[in-house]
Every structure is written in structure tokens, then in C-alpha cells.
Protein backbone atom coordinates (compact mmCIF):
# COMPACT_ATOMS: atom_id res chain seq x y z
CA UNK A 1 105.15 103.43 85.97
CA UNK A 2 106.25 100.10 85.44
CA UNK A 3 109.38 98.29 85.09
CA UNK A 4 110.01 94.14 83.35
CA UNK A 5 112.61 92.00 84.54
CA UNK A 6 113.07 88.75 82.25
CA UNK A 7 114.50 85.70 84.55
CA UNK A 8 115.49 82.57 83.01
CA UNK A 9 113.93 80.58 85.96
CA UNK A 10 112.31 81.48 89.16
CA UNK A 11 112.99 78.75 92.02
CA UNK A 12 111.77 78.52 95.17
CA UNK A 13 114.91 79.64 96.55
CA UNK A 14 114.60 83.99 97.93
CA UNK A 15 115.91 85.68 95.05
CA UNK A 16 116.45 89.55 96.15
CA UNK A 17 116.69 92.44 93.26
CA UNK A 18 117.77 95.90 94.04
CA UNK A 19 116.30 98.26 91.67
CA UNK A 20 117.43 101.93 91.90
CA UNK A 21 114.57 104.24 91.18
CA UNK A 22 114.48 107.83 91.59
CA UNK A 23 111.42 110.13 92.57
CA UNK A 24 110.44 112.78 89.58
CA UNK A 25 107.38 114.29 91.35
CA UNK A 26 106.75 115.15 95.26
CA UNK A 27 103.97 113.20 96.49
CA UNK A 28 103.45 112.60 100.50
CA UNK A 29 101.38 109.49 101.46
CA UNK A 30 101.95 106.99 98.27
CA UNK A 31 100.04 104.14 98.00
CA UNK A 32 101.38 100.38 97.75
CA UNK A 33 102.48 99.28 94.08
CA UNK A 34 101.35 95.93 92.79
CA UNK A 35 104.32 93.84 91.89
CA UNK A 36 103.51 90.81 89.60
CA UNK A 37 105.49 87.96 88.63
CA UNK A 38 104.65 85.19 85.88
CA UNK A 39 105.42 82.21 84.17
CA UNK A 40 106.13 84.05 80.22
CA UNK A 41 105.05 80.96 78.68
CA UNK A 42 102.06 79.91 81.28
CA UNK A 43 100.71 83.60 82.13
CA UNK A 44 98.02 81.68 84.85
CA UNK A 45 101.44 80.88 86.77
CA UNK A 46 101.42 84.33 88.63
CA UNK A 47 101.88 85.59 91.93
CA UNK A 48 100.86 89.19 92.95
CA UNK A 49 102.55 91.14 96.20
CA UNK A 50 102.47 94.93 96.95
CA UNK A 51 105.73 96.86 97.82
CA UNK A 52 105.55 100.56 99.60
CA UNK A 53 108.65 102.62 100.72
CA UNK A 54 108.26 103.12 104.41
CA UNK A 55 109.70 106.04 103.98
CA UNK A 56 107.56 107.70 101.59
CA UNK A 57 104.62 105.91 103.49
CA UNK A 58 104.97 108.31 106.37
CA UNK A 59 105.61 111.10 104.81
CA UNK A 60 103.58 114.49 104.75
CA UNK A 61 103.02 117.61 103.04
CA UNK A 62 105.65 119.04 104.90
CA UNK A 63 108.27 116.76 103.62
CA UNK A 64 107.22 117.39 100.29
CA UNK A 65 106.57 121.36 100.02
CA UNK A 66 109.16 123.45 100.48
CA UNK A 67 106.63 126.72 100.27
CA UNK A 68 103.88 125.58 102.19
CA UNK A 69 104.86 127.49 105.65
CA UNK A 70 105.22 124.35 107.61
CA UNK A 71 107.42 124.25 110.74
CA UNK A 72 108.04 120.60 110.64
């Protein structure tokens, strides 16, 4: 449910972090996640975006269930 990344500076130059993560439940239709990032020393330094997999976005039951009867 959550994950912390310590960086010894953020700049204003795009910095891109690939996190693999791996599914443990099957849920269709997820919902964004908030991801936060903050100044450690100066918490009121923050910024707040949300991130959702397309591809879990637009997913359904049927890609989910494998006993549901579906005929996707």
C-alpha cells in the first residue's frame, strides 16, 4: 500500500523512476493512487499527483474472473 523513495535532491529537471510492482489480488476498475513527494526537512514543500495503470483502468470483471461464465 505504499512505497518511500529517499532522494538526495529533487531538481526541476524530469526525473523518471521505474518501480516494478506486482498485483496480489484481482480487482477490475482500480482507482487512481495519490503519489506525494516532499521536502524531508520542510514537509509544507509537497507536491501531490495521482498515477492509474491504463491498463487496469479498463479492465472488467471478465479480465479478472476466471469462473464467472464470461465470453469476453
Amino acid at each position: 500500500r505504499k512505497i518511500v523513495i529517499y532522494l538526495d535532491e529533487i531538481s526541476t529537471t524530469p526525473t523518471c523512476i521505474v518501480v516494478d510492482m506486482f498485483r496480489t489480488g484481482l480487482v477490475a476498475k482500480t482507482q487512481p493512487a495519490a503519489i506525494r513527494i516532499y521536502d524531508y526537512y520542510e514537509p509544507a514543500n509537497q507536491v501531490t499527483k495521482f498515477y492509474q495503470s491504463q491498463r487496469l483502468k479498463n479492465s472488467n470483471i471478465c479480465d479478472v474472473c476466471a469462473d464467472c461464465g464470461c465470453t469476453a
